[in-house]
PDB file of N, CA and C in Angstrom:
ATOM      1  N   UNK A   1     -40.020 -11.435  39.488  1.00  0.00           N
ATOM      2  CA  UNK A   1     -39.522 -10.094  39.329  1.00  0.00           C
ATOM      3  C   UNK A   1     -40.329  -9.403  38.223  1.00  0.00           C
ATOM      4  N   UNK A   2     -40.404  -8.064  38.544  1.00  0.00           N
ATOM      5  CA  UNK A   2     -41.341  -7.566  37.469  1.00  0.00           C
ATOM      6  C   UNK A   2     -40.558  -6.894  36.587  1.00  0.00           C
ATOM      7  N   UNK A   3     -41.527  -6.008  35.472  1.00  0.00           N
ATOM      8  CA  UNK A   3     -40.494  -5.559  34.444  1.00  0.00           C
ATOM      9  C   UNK A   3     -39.771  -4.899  34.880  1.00  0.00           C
ATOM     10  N   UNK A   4     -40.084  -3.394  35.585  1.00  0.00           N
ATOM     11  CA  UNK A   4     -39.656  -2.067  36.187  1.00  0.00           C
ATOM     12  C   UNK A   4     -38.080  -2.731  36.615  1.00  0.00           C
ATOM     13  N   UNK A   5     -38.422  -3.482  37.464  1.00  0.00           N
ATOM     14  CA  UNK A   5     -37.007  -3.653  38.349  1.00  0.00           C
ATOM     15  C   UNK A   5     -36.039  -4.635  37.362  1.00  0.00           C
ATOM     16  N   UNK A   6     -36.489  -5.245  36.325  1.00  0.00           N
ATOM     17  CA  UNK A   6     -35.395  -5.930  35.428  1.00  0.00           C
ATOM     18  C   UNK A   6     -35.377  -4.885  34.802  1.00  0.00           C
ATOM     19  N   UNK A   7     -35.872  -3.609  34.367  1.00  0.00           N
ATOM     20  CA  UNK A   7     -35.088  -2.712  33.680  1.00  0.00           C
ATOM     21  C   UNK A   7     -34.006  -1.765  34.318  1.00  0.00           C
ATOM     22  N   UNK A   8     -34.561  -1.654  35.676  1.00  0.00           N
ATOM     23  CA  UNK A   8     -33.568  -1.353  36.636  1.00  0.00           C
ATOM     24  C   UNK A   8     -32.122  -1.858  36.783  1.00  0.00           C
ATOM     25  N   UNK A   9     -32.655  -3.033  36.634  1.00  0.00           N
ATOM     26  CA  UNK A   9     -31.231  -4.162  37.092  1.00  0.00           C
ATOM     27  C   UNK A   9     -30.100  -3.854  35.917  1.00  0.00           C
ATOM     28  N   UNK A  10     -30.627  -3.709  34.508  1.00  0.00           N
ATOM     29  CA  UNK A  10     -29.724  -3.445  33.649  1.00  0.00           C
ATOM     30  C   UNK A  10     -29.137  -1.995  33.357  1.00  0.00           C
ATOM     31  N   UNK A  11     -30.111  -1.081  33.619  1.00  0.00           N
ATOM     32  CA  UNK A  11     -29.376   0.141  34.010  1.00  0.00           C
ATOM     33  C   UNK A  11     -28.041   0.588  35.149  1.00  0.00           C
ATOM     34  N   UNK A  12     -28.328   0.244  36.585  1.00  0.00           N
ATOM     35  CA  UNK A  12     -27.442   0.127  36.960  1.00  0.00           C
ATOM     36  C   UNK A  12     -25.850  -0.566  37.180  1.00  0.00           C
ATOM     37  N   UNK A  13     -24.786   0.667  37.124  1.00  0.00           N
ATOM     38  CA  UNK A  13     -23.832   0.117  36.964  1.00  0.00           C
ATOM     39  C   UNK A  13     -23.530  -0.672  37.977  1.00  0.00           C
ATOM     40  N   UNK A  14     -22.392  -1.718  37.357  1.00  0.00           N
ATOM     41  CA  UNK A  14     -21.699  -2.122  38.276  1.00  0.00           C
ATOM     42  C   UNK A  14     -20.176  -2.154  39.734  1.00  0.00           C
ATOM     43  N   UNK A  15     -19.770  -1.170  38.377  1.00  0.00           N
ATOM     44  CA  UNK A  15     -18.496  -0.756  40.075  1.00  0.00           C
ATOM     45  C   UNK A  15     -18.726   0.589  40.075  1.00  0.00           C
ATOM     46  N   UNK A  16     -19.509   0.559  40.878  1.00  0.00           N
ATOM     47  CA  UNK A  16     -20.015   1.767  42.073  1.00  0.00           C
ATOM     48  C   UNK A  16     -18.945   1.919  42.983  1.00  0.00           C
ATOM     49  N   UNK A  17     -18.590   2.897  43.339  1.00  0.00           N
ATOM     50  CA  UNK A  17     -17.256   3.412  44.169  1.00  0.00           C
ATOM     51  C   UNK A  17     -18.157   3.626  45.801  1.00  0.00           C
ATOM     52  N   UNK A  18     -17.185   2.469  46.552  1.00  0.00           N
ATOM     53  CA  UNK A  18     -17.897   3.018  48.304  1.00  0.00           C
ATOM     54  C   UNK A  18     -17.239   4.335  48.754  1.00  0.00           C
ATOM     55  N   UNK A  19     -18.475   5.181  48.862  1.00  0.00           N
ATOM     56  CA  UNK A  19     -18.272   6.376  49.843  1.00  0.00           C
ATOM     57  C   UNK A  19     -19.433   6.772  50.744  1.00  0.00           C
ATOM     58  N   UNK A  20     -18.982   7.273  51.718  1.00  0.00           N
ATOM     59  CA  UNK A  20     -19.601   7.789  52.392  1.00  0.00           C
ATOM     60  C   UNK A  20     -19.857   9.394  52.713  1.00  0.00           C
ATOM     61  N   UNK A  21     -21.180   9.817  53.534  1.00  0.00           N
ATOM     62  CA  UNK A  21     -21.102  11.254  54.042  1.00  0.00           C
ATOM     63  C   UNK A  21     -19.717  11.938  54.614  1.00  0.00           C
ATOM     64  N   UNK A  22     -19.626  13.348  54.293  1.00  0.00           N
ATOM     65  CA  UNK A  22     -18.691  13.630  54.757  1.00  0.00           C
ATOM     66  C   UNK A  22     -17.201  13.321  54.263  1.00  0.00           C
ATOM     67  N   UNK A  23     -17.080  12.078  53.247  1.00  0.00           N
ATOM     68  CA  UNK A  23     -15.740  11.947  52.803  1.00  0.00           C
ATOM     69  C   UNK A  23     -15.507  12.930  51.609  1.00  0.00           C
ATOM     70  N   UNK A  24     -14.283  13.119  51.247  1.00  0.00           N
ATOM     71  CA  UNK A  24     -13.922  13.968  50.304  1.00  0.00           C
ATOM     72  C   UNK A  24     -13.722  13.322  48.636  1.00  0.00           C
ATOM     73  N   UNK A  25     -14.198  13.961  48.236  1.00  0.00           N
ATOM     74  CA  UNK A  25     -14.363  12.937  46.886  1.00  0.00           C
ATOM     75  C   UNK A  25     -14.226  13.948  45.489  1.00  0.00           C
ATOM     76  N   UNK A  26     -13.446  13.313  44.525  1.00  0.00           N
ATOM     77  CA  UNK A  26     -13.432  13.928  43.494  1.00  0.00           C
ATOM     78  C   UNK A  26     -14.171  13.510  42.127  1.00  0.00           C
ATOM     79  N   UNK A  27     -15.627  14.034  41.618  1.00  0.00           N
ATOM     80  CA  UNK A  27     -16.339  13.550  40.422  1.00  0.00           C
ATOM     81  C   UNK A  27     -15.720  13.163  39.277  1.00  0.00           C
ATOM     82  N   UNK A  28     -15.506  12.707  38.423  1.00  0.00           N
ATOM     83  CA  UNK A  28     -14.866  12.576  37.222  1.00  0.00           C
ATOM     84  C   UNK A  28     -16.112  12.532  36.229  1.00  0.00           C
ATOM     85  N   UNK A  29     -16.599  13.839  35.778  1.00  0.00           N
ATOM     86  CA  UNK A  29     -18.070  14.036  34.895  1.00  0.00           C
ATOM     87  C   UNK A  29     -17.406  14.284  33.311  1.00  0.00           C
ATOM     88  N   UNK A  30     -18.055  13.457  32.565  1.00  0.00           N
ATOM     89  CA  UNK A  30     -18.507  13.577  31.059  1.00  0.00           C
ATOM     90  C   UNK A  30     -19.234  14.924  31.028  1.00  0.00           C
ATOM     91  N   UNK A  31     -18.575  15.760  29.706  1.00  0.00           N
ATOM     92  CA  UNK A  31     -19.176  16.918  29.500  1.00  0.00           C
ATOM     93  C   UNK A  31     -19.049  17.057  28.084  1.00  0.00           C
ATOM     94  N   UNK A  32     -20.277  17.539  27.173  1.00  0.00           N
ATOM     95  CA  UNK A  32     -20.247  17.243  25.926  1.00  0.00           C
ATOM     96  C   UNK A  32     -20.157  18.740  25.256  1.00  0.00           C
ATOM     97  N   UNK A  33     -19.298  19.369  24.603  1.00  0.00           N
ATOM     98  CA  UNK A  33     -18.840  20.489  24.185  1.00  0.00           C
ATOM     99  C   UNK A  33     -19.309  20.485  22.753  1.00  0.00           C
ATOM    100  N   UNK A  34     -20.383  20.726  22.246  1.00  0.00           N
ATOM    101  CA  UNK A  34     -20.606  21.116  20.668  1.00  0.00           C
ATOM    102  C   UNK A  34     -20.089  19.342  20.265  1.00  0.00           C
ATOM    103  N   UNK A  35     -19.337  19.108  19.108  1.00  0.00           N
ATOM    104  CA  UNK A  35     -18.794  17.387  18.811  1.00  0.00           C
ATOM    105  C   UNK A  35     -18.018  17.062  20.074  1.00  0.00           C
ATOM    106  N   UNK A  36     -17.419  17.505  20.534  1.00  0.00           N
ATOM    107  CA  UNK A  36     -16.108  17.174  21.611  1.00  0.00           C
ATOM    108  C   UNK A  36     -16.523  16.817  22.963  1.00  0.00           C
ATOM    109  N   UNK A  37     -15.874  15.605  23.758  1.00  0.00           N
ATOM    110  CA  UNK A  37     -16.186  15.289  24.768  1.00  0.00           C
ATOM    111  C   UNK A  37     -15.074  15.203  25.645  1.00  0.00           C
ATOM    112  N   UNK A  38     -15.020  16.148  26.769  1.00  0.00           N
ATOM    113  CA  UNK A  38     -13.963  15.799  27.992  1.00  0.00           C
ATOM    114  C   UNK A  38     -14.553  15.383  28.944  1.00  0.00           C
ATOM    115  N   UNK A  39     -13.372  15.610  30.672  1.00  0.00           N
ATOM    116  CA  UNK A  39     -13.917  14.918  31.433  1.00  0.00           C
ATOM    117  C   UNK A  39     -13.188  15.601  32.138  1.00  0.00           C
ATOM    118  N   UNK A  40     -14.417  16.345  32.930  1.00  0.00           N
ATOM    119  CA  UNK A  40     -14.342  17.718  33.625  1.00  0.00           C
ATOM    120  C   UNK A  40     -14.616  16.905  35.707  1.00  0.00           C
ATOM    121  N   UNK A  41     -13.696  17.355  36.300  1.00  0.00           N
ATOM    122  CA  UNK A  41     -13.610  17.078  37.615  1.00  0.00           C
ATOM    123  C   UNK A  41     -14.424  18.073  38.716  1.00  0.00           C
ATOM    124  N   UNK A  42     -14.651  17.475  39.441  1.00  0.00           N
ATOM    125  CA  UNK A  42     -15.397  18.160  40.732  1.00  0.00           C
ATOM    126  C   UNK A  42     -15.270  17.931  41.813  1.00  0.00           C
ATOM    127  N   UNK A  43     -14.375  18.043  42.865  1.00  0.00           N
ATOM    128  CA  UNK A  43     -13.870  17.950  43.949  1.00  0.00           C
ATOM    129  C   UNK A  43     -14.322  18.843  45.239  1.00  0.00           C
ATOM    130  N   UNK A  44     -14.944  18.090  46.232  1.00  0.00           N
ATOM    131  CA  UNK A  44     -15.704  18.460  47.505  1.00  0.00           C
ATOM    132  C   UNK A  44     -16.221  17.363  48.570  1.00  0.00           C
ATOM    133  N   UNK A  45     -16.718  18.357  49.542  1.00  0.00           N
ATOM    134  CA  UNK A  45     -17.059  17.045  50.096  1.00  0.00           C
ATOM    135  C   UNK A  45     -18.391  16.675  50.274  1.00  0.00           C
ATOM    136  N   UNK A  46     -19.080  15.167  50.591  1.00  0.00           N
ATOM    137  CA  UNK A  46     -20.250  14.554  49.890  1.00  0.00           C
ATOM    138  C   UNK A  46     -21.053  14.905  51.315  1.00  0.00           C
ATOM    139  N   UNK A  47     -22.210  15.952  51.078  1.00  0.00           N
ATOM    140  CA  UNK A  47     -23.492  16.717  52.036  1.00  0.00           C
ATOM    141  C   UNK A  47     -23.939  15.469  52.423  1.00  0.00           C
ATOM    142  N   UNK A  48     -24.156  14.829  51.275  1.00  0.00           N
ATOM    143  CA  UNK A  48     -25.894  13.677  51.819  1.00  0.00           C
ATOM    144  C   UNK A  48     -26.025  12.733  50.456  1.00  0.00           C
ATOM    145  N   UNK A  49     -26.137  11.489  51.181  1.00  0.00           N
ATOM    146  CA  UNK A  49     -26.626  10.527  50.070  1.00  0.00           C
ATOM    147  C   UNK A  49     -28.641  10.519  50.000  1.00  0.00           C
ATOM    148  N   UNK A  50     -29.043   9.974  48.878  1.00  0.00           N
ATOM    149  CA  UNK A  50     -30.667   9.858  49.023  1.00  0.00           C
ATOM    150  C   UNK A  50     -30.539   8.782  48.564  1.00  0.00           C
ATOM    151  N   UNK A  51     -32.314   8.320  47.985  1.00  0.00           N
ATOM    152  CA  UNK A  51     -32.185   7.317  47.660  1.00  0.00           C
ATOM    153  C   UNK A  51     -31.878   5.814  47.529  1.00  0.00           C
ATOM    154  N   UNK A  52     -32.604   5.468  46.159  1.00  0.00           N
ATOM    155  CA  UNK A  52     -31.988   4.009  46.433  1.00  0.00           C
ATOM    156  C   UNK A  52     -31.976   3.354  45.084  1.00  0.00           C
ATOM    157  N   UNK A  53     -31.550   1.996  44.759  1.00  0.00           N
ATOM    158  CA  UNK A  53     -31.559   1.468  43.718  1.00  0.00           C
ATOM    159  C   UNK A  53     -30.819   2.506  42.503  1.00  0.00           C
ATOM    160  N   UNK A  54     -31.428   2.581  41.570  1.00  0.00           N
ATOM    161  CA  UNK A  54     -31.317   3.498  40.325  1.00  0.00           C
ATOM    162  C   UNK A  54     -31.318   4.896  40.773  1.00  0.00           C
ATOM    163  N   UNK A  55     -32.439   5.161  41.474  1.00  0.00           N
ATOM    164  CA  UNK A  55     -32.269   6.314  42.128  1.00  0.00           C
ATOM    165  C   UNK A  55     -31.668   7.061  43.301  1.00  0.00           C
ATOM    166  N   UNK A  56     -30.639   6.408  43.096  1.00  0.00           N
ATOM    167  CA  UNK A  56     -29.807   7.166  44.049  1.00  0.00           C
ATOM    168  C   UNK A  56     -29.059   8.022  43.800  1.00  0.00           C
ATOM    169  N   UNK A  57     -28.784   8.817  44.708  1.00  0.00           N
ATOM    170  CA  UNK A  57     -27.979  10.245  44.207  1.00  0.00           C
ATOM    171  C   UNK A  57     -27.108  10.834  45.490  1.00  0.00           C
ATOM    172  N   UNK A  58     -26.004  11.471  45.135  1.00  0.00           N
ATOM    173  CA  UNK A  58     -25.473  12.235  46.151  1.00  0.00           C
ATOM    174  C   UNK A  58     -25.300  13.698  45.917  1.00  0.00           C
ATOM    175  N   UNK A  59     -24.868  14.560  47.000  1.00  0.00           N
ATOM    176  CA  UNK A  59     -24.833  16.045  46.667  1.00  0.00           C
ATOM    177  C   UNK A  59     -23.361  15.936  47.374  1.00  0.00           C
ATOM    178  N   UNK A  60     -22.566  17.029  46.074  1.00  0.00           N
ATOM    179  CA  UNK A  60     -21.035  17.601  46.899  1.00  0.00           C
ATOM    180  C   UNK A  60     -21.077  18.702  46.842  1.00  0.00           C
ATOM    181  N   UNK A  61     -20.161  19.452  47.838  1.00  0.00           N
ATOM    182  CA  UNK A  61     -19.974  20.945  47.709  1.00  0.00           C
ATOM    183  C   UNK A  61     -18.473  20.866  47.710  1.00  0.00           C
ATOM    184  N   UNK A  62     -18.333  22.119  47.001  1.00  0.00           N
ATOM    185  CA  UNK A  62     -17.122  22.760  47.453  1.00  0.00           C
ATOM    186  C   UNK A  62     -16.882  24.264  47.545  1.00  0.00           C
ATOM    187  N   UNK A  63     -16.138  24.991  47.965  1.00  0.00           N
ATOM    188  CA  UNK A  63     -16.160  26.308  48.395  1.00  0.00           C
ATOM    189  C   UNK A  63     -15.744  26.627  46.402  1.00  0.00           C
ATOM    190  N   UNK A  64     -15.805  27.791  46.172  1.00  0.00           N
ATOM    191  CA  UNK A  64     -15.072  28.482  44.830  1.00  0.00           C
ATOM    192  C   UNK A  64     -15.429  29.645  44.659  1.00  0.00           C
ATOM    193  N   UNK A  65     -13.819  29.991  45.252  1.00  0.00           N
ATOM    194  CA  UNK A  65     -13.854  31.955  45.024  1.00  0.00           C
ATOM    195  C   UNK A  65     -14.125  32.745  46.330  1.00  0.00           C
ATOM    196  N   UNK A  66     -14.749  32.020  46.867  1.00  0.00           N
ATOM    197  CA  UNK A  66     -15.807  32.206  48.539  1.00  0.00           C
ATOM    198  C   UNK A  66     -16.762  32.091  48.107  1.00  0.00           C
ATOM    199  N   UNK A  67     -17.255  31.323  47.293  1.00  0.00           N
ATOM    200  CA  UNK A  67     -18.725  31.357  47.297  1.00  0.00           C
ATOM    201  C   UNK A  67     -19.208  29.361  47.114  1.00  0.00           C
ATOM    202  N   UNK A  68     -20.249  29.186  47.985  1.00  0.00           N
ATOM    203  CA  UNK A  68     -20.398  27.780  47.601  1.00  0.00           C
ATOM    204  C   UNK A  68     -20.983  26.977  46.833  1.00  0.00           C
ATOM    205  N   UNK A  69     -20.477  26.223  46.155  1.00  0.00           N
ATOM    206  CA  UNK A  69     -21.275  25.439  45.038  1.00  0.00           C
ATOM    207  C   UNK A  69     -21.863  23.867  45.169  1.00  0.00           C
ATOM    208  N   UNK A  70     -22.738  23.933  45.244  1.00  0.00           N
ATOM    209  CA  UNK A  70     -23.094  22.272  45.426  1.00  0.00           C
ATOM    210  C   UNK A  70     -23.816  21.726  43.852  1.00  0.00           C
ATOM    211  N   UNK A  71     -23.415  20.120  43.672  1.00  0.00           N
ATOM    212  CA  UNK A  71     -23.819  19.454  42.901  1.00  0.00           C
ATOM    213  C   UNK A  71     -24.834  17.988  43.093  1.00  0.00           C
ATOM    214  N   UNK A  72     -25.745  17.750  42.608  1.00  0.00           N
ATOM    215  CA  UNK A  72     -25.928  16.558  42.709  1.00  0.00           C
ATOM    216  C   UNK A  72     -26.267  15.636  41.709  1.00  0.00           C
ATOM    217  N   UNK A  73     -25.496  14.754  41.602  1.00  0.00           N
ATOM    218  CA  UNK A  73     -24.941  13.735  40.719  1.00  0.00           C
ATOM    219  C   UNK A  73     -25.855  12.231  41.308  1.00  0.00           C
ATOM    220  N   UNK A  74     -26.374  11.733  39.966  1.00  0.00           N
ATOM    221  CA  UNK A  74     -26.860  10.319  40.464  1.00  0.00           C
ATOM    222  C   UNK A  74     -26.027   9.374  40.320  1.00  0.00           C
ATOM    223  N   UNK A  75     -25.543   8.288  41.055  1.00  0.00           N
ATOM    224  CA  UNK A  75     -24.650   7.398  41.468  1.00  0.00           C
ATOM    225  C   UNK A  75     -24.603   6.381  40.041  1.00  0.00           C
ATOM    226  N   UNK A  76     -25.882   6.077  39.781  1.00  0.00           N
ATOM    227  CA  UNK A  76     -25.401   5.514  38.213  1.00  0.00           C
ATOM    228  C   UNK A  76     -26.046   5.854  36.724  1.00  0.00           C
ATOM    229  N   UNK A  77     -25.776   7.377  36.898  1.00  0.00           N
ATOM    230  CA  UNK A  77     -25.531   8.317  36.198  1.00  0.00           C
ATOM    231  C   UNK A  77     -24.292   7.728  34.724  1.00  0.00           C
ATOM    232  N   UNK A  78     -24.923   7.336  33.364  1.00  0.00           N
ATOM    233  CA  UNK A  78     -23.228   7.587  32.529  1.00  0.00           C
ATOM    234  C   UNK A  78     -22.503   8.493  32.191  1.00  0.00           C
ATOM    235  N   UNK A  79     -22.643   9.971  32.747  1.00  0.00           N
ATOM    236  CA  UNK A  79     -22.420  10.731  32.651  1.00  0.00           C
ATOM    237  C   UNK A  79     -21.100  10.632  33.433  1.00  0.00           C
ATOM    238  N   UNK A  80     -21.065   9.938  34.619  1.00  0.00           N
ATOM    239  CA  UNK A  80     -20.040   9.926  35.221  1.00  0.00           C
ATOM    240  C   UNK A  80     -19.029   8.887  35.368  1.00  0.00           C
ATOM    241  N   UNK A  81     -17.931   9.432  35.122  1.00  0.00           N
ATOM    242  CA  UNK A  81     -16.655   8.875  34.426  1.00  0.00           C
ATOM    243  C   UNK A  81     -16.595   7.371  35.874  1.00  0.00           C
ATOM    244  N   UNK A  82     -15.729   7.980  36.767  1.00  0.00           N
ATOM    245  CA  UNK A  82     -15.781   7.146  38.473  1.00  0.00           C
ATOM    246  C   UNK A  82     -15.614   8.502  39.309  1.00  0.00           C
ATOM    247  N   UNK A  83     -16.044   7.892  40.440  1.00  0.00           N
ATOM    248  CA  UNK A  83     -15.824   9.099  41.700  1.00  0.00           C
ATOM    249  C   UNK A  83     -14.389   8.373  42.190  1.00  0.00           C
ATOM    250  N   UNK A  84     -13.700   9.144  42.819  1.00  0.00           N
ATOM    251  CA  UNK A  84     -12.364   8.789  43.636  1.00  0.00           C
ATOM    252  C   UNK A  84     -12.174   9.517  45.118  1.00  0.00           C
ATOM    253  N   UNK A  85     -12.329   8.602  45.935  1.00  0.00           N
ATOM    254  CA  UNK A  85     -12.102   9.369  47.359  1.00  0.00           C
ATOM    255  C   UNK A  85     -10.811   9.695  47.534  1.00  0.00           C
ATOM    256  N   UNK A  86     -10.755  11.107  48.149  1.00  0.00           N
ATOM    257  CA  UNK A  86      -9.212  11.564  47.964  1.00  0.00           C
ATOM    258  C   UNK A  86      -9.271  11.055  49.582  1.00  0.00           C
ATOM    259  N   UNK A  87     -10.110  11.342  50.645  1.00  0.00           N
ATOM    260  CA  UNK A  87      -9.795  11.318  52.585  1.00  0.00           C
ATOM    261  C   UNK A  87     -11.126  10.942  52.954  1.00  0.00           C
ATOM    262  N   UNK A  88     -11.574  10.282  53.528  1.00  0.00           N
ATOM    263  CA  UNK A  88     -12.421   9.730  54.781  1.00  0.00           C
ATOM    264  C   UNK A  88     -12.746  10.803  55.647  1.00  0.00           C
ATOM    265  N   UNK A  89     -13.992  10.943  56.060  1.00  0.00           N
ATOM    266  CA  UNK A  89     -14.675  11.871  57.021  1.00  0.00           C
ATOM    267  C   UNK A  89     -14.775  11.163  57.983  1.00  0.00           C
ATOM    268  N   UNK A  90     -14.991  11.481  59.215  1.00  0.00           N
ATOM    269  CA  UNK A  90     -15.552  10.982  60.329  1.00  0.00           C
ATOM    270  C   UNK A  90     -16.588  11.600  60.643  1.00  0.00           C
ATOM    271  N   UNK A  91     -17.991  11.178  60.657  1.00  0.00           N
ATOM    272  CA  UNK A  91     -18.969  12.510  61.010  1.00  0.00           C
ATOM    273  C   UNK A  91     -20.093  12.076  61.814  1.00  0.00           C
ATOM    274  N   UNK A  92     -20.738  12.386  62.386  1.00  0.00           N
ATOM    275  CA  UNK A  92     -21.801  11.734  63.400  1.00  0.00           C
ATOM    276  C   UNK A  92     -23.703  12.409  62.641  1.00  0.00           C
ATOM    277  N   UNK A  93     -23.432  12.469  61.563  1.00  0.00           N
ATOM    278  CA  UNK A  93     -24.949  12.880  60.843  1.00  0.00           C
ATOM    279  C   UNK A  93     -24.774  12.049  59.140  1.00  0.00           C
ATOM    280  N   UNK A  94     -26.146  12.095  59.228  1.00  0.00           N
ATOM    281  CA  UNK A  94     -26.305  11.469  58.024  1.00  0.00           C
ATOM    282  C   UNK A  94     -26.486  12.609  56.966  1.00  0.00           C
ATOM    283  N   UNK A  95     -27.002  13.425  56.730  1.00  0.00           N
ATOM    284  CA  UNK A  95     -26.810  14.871  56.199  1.00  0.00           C
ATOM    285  C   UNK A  95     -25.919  16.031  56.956  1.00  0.00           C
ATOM    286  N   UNK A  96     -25.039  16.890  56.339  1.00  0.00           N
ATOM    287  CA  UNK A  96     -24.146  18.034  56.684  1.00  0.00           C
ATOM    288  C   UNK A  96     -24.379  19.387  55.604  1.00  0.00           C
ATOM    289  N   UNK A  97     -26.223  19.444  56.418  1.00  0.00           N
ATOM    290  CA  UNK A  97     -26.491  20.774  55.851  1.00  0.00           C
ATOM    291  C   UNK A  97     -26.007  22.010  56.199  1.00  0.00           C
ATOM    292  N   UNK A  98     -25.801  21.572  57.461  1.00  0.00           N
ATOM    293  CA  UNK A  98     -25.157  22.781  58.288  1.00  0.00           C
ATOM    294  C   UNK A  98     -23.623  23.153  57.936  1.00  0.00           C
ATOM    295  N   UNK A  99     -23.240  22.818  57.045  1.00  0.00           N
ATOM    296  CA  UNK A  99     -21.902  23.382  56.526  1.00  0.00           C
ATOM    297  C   UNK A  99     -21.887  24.267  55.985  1.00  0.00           C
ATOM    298  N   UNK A 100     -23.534  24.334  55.469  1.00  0.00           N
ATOM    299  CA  UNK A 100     -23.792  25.469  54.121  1.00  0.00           C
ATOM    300  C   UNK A 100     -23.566  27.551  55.098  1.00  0.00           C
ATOM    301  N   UNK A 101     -23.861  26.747  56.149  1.00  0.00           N
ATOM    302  CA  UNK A 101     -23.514  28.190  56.896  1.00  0.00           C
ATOM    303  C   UNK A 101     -22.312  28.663  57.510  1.00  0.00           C
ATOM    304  N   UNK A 102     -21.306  27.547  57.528  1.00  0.00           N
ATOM    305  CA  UNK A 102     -19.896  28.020  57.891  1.00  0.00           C
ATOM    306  C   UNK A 102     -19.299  28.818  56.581  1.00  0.00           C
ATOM    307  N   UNK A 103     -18.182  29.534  56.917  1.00  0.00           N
ATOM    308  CA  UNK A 103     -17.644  30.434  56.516  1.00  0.00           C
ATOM    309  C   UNK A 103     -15.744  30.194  56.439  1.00  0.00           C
ATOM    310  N   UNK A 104     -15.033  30.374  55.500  1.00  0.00           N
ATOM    311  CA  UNK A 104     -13.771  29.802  55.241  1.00  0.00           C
ATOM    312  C   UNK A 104     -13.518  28.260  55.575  1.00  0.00           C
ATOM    313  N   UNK A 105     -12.107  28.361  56.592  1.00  0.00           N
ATOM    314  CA  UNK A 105     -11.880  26.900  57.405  1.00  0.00           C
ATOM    315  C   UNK A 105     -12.731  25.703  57.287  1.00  0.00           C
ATOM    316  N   UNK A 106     -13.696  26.539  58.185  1.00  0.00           N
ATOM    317  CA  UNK A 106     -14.930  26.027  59.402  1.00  0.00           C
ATOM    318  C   UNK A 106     -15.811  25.430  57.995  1.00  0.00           C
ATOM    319  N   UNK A 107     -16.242  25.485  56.828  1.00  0.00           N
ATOM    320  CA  UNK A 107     -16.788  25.178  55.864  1.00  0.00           C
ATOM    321  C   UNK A 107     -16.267  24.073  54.972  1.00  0.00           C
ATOM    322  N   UNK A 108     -14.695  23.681  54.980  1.00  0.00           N
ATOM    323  CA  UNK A 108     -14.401  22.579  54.732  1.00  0.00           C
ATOM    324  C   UNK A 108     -13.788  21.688  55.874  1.00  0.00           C
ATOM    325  N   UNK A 109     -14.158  22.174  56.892  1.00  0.00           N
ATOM    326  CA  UNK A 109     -13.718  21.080  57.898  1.00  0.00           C
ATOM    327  C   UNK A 109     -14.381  19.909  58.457  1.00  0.00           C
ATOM    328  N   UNK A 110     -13.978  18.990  57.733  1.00  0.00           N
ATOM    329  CA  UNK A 110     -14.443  17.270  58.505  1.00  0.00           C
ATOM    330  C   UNK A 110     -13.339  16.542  59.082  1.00  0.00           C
ATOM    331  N   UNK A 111     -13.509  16.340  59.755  1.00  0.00           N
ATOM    332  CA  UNK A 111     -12.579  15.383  60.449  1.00  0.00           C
ATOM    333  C   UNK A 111     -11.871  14.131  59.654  1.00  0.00           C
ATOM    334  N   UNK A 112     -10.950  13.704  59.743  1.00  0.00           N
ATOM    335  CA  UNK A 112     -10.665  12.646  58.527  1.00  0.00           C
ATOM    336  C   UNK A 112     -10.634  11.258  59.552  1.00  0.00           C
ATOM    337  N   UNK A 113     -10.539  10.290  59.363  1.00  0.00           N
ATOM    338  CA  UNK A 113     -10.817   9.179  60.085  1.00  0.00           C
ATOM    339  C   UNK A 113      -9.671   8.092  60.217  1.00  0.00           C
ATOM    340  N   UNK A 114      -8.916   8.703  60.476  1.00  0.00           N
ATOM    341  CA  UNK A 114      -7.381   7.601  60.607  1.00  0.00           C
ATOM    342  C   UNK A 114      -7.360   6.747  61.623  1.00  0.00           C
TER     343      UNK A 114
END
């Protein structure tokens, strides 16, 4: 094994939360205010995973106000507190770019997977 990837190995965390595209998920992000530190939430649902290893990352959106906001957060990021799946998607794509063009409803609608 070479160095790169034993520095890898110790960077990444260990309980990584399983989710998938399309499920609904709420961020739990570290945010550093002047001395003060909370832990500011972000709730939407997950566009597209990339990546791999260390570098992996996902993007969420959620609607706010009518207008849409997307984030993307790297998976072992310490910035981030844990992710928590609130519902399961059912979706037949590996990216759901095309959400970015629906409008109300039709913009948070995934199917949930019961």
């Amino acid at each position: 094994m070479d160095i790169i990837s034993k520095i890898e190995k110790e960077q990444m965390k260990s309980d990584v939360t399983d989710f998938n595209v399309g499920d609904t998920v709420k961020v739990h992000n570290r945010v550093v205010e002047g001395g003060k530190e909370r832990i500011q939430m972000f709730q939407g649902i997950v566009l597209a995973k990339s990546g791999s290893g260390l570098n992996s990352a996902f993007t969420v959106r959620k609607i706010s106000y009518g207008t849409g906001v997307e984030r993307v957060y790297c998976v072992h990021s310490p910035r981030i507190e844990r992710v928590e799946v609130i519902s399961r998607g059912k979706v037949r794509r590996a990216k759901l770019h095309y959400l970015r063009h629906r409008v109300g409803k039709r913009a948070i609608q995934v199917k949930s997977a019961d």
